[in-house]
N, C-alpha and C. Protein backbone atom coordinates (compact mmCIF):
# COMPACT_ATOMS: atom_id res chain seq x y z
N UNK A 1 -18.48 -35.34 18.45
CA UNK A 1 -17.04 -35.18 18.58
C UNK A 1 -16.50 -34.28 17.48
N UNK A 2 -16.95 -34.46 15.93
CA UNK A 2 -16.55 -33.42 15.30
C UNK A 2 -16.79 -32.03 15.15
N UNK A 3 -17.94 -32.16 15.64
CA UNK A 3 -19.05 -30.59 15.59
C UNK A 3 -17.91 -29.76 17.25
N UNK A 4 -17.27 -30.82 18.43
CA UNK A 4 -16.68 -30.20 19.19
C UNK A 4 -15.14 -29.51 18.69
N UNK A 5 -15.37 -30.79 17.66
CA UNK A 5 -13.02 -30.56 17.11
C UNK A 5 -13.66 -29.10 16.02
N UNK A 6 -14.66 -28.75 15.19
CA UNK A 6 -14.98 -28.10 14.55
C UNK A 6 -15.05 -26.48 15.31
N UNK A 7 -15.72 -26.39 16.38
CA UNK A 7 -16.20 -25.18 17.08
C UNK A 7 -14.50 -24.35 17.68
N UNK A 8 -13.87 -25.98 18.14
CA UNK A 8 -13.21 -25.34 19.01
C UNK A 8 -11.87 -24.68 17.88
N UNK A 9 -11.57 -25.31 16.64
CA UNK A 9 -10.70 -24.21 15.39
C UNK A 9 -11.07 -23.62 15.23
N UNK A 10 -12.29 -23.47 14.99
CA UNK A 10 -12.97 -21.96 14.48
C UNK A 10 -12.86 -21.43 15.33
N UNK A 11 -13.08 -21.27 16.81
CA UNK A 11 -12.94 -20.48 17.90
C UNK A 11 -11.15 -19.82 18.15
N UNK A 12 -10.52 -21.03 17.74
CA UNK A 12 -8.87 -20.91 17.63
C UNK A 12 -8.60 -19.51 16.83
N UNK A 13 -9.11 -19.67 15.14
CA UNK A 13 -8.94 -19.21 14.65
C UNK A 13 -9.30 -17.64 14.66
N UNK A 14 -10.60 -17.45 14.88
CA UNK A 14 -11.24 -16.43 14.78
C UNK A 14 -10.51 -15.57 16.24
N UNK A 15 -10.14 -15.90 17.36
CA UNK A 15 -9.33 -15.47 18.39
C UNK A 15 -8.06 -15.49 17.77
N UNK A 16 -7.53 -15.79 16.82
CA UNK A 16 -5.53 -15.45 16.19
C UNK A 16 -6.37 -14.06 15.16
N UNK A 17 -7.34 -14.19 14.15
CA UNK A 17 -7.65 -13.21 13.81
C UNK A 17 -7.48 -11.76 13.85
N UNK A 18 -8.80 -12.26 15.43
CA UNK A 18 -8.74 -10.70 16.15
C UNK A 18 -7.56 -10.05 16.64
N UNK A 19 -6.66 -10.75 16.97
CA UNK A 19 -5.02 -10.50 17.64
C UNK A 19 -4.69 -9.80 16.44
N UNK A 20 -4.33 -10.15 15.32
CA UNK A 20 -3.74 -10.04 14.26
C UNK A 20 -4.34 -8.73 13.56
N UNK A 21 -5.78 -8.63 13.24
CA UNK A 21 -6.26 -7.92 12.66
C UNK A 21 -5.54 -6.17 12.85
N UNK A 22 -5.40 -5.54 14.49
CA UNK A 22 -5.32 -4.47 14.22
C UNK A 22 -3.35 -4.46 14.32
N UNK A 23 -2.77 -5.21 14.00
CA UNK A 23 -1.70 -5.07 13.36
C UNK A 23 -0.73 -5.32 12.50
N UNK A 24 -1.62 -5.02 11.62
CA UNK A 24 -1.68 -5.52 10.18
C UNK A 24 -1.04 -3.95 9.85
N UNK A 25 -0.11 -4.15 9.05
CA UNK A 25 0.84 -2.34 8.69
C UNK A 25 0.22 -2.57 6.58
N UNK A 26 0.13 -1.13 6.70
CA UNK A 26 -0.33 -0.98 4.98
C UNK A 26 1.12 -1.56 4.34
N UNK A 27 2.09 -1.21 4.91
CA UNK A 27 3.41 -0.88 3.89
C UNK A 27 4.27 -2.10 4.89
N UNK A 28 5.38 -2.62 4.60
CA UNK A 28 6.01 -3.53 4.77
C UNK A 28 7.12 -2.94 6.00
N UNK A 29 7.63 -1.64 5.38
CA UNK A 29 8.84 -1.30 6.42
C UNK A 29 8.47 0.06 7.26
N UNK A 30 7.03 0.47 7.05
CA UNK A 30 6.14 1.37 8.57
C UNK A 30 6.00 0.81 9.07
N UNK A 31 6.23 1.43 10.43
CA UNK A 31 5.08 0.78 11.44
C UNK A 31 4.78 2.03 12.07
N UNK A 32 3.13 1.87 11.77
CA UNK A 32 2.44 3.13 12.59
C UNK A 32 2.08 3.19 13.42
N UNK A 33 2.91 2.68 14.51
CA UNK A 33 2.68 3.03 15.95
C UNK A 33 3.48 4.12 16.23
N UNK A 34 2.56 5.17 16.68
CA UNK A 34 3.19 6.34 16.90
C UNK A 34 4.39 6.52 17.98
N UNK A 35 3.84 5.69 18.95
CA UNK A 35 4.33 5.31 20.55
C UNK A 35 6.14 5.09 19.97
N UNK A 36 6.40 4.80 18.93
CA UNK A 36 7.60 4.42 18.80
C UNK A 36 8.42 5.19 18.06
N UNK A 37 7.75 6.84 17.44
CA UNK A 37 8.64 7.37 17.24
C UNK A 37 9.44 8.41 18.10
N UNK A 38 10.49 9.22 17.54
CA UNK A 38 11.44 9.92 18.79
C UNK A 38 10.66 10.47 19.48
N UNK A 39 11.15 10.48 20.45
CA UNK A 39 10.11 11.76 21.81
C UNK A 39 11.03 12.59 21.51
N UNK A 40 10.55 13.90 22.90
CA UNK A 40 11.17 15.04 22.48
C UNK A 40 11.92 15.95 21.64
N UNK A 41 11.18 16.23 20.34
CA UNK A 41 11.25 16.25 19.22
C UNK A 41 10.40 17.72 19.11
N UNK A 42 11.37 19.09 18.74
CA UNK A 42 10.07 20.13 18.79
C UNK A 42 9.58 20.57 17.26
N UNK A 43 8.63 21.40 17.56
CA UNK A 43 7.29 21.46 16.15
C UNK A 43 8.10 20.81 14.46
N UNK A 44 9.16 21.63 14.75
CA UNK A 44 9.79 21.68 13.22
C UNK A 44 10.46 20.31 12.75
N UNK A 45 11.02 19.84 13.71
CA UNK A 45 10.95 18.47 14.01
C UNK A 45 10.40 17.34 13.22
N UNK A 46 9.25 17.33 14.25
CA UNK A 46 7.98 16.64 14.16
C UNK A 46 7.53 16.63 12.79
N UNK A 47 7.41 18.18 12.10
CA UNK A 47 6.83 18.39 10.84
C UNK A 47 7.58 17.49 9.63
N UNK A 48 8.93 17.60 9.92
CA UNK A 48 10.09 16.98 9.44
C UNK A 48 9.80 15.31 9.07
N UNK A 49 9.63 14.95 10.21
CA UNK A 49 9.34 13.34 10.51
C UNK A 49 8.25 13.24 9.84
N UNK A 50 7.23 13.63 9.81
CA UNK A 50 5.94 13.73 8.77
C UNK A 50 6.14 13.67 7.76
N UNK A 51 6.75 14.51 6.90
CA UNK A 51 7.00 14.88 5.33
C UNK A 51 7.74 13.69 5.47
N UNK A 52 8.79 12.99 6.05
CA UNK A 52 9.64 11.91 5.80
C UNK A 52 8.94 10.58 5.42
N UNK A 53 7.57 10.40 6.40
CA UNK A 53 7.11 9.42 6.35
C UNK A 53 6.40 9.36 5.06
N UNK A 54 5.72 10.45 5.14
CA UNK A 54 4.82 10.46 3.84
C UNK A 54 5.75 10.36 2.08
N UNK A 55 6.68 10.82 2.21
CA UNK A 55 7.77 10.84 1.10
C UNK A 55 7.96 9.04 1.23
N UNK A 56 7.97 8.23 2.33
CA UNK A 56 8.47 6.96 1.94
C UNK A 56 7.49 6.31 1.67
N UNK A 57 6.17 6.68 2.16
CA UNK A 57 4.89 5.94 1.53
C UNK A 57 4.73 6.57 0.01
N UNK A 58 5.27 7.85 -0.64
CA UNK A 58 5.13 8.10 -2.03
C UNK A 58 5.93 7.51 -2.86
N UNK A 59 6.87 7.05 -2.49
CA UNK A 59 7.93 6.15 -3.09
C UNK A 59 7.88 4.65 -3.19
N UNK A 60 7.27 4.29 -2.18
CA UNK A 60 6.40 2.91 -2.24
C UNK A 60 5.60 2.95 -3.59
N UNK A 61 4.51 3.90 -3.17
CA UNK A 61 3.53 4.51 -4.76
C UNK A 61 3.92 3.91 -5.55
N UNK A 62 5.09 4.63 -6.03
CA UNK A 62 6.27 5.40 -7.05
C UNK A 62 6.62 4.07 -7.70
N UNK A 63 6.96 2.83 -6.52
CA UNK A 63 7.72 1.49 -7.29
C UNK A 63 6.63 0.81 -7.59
N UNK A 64 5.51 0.81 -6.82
CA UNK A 64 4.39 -0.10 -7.76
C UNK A 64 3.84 0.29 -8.71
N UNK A 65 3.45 1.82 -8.30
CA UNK A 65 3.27 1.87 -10.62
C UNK A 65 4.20 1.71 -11.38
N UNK A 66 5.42 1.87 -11.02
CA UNK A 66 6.87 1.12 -11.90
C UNK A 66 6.32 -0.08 -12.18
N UNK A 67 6.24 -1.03 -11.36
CA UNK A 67 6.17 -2.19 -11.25
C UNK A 67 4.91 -3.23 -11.77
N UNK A 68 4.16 -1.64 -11.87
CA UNK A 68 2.77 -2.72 -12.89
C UNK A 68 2.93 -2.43 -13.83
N UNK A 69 3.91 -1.02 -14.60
CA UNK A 69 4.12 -0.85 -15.92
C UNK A 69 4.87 -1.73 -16.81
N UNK A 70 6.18 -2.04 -15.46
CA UNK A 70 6.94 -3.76 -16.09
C UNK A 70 5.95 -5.00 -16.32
N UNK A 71 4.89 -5.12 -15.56
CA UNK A 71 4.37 -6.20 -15.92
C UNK A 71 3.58 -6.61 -17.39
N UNK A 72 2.78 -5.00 -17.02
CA UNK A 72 2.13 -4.94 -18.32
C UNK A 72 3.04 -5.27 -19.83
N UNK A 73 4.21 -4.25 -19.86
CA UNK A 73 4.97 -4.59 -20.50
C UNK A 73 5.60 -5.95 -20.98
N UNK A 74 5.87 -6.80 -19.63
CA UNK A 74 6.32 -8.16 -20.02
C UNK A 74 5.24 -8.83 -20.51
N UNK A 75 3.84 -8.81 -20.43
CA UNK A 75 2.97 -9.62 -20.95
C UNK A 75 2.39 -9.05 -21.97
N UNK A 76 2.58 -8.08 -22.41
CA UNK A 76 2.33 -7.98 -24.05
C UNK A 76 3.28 -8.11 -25.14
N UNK A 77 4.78 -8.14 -24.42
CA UNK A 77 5.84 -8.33 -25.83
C UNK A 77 6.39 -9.74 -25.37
N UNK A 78 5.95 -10.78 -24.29
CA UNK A 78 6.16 -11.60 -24.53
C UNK A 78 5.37 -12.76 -25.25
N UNK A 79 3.95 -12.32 -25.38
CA UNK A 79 2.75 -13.17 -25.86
C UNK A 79 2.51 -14.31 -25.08
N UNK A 80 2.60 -14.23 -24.11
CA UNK A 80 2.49 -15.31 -23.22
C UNK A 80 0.67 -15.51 -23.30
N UNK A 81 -0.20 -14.83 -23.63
CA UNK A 81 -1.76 -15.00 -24.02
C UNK A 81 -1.72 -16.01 -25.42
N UNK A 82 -0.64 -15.69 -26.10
CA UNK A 82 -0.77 -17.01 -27.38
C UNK A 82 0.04 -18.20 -27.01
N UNK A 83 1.16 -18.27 -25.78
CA UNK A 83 1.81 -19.01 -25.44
C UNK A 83 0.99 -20.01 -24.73
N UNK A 84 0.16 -19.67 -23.80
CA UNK A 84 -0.76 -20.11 -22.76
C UNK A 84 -2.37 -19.79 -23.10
N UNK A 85 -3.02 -20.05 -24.03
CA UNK A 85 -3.88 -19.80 -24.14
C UNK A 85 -5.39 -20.07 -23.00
N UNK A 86 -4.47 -21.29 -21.89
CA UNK A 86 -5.44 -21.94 -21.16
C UNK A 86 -5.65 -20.34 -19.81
N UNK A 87 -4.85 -19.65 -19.89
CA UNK A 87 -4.86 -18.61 -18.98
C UNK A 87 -5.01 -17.46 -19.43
N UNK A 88 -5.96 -17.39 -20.44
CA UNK A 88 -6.50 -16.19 -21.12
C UNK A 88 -7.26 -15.04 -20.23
N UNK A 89 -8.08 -16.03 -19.42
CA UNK A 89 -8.81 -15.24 -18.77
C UNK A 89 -8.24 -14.67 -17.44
N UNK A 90 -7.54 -15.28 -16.76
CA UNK A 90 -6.59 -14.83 -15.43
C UNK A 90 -6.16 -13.81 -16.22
N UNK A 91 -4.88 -13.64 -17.27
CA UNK A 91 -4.49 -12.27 -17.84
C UNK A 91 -5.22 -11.72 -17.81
N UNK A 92 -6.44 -11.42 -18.52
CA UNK A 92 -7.22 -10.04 -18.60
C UNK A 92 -7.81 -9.79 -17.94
N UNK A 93 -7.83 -10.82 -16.35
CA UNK A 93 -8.08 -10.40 -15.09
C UNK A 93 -7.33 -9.43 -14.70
N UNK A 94 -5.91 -10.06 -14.76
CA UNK A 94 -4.79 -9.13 -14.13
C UNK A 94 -4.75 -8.07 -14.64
N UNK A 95 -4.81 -8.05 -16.18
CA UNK A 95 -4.38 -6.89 -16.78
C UNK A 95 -5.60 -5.70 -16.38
N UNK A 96 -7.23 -5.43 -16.53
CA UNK A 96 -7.80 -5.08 -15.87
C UNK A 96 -7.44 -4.92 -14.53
N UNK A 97 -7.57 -5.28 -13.27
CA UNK A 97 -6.74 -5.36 -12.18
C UNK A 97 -5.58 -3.98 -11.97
N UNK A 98 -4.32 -4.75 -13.02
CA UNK A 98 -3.72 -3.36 -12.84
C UNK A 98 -3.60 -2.22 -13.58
N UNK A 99 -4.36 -2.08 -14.36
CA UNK A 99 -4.90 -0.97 -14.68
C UNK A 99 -5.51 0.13 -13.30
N UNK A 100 -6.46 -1.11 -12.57
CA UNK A 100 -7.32 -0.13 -12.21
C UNK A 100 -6.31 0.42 -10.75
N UNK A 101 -5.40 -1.01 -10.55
CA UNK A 101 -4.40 0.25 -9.23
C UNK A 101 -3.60 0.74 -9.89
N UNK A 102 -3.30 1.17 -10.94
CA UNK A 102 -2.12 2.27 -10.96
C UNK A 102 -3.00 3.44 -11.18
N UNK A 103 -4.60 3.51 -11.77
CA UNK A 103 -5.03 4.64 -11.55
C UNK A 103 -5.16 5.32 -10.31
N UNK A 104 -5.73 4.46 -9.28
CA UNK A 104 -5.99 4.72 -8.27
C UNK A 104 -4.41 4.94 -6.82
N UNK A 105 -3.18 4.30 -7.77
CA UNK A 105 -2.14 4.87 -6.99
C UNK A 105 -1.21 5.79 -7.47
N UNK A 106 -1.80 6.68 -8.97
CA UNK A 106 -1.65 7.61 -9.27
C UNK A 106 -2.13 8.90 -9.02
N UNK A 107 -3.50 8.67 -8.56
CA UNK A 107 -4.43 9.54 -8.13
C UNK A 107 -3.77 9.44 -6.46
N UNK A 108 -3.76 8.71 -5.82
CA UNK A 108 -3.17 8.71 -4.32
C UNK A 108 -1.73 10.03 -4.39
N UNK A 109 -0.95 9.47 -5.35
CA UNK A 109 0.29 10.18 -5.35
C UNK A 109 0.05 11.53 -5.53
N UNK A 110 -0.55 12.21 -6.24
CA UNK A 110 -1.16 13.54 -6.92
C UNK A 110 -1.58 14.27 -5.79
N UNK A 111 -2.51 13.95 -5.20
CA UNK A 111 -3.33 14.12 -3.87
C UNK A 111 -2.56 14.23 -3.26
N UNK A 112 -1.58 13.52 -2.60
CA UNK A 112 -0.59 13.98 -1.67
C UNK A 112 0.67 14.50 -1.76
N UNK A 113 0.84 14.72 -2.83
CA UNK A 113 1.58 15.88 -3.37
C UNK A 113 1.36 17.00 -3.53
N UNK A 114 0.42 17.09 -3.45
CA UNK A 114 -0.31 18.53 -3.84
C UNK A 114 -0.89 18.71 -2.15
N UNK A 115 -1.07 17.76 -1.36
CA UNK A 115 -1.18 18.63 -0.17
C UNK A 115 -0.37 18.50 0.62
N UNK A 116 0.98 17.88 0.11
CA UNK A 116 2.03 17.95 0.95
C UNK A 116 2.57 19.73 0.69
N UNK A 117 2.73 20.00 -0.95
CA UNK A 117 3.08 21.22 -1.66
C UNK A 117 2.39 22.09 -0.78
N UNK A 118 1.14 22.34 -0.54
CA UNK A 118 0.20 23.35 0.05
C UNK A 118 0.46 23.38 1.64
N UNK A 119 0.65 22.62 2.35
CA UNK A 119 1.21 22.27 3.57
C UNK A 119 2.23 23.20 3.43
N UNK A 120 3.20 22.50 2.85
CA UNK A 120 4.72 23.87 3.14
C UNK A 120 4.42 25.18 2.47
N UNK A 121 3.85 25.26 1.33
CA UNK A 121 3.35 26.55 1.18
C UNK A 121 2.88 27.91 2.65
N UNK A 122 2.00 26.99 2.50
CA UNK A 122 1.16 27.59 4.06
C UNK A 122 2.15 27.61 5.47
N UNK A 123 2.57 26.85 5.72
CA UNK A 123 3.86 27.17 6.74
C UNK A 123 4.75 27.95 6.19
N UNK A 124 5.35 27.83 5.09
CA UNK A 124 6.36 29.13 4.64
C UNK A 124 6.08 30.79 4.34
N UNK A 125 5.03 30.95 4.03
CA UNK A 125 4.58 32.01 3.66
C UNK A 125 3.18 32.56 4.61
N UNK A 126 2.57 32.19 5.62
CA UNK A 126 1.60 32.22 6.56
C UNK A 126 1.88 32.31 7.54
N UNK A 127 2.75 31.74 8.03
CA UNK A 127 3.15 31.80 9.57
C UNK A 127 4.38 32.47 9.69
């Protein structure tokens, strides 16, 4: 009886999963279903809506390395590592941690700035 109540959640579960899995959005207020942006919309347009999107995913960027620089900040001038000593190690989890995404969502930002830059380059002066 339990091995049946057992199979059949896991079966529950792993079927809400799969539903779920491919619409799962990176960012909170995209949604990248294409199907839902304007139709009839011509080239320049389109290009438009692109640079838009990508400008609101760089600004996303933009507030979380803000936002791990506040942290960092609050946990070294508040001493909360001598306050709490029992959570020594979670901090220098975290702090490691965000270190390593603001490199890596600094490097994101760079990258797509620079081929957003080259993008209009190349349409302005090429075509």
């Amino acid at each position: 009886m339990k091995q049946n109540l057992k199979s059949k959640i896991l079966q529950n579960i792993k079927s809400k999963l799969n539903k779920t899995l491919y619409s799962i959005n990176l960012f909170p207020f995209l949604n990248f279903d294409w199907t839902t942006g304007p139709e009839n919309l011509t080239s320049f347009q389109q290009l438009i809506y692109g640079i838009i999107i990508i400008s609101i995913s760089l600004l996303w960027c933009f507030i979380n390395v803000t936002g791990y620089f506040i942290t960092i900040y609050v946990i070294k001038y508040t001493d909360i590592e001598t306050k709490y000593p029992k959570y020594i190690k979670i901090i220098n989890y975290f702090k490691k941690y965000t270190y390593l995404s603001i490199i890596l969502e600094i490097l994101f930002i760079v990258i797509t700035l620079l081929s957003l830059i080259g993008i209009c380059c190349y349409i302005l002066w090429f075509n």
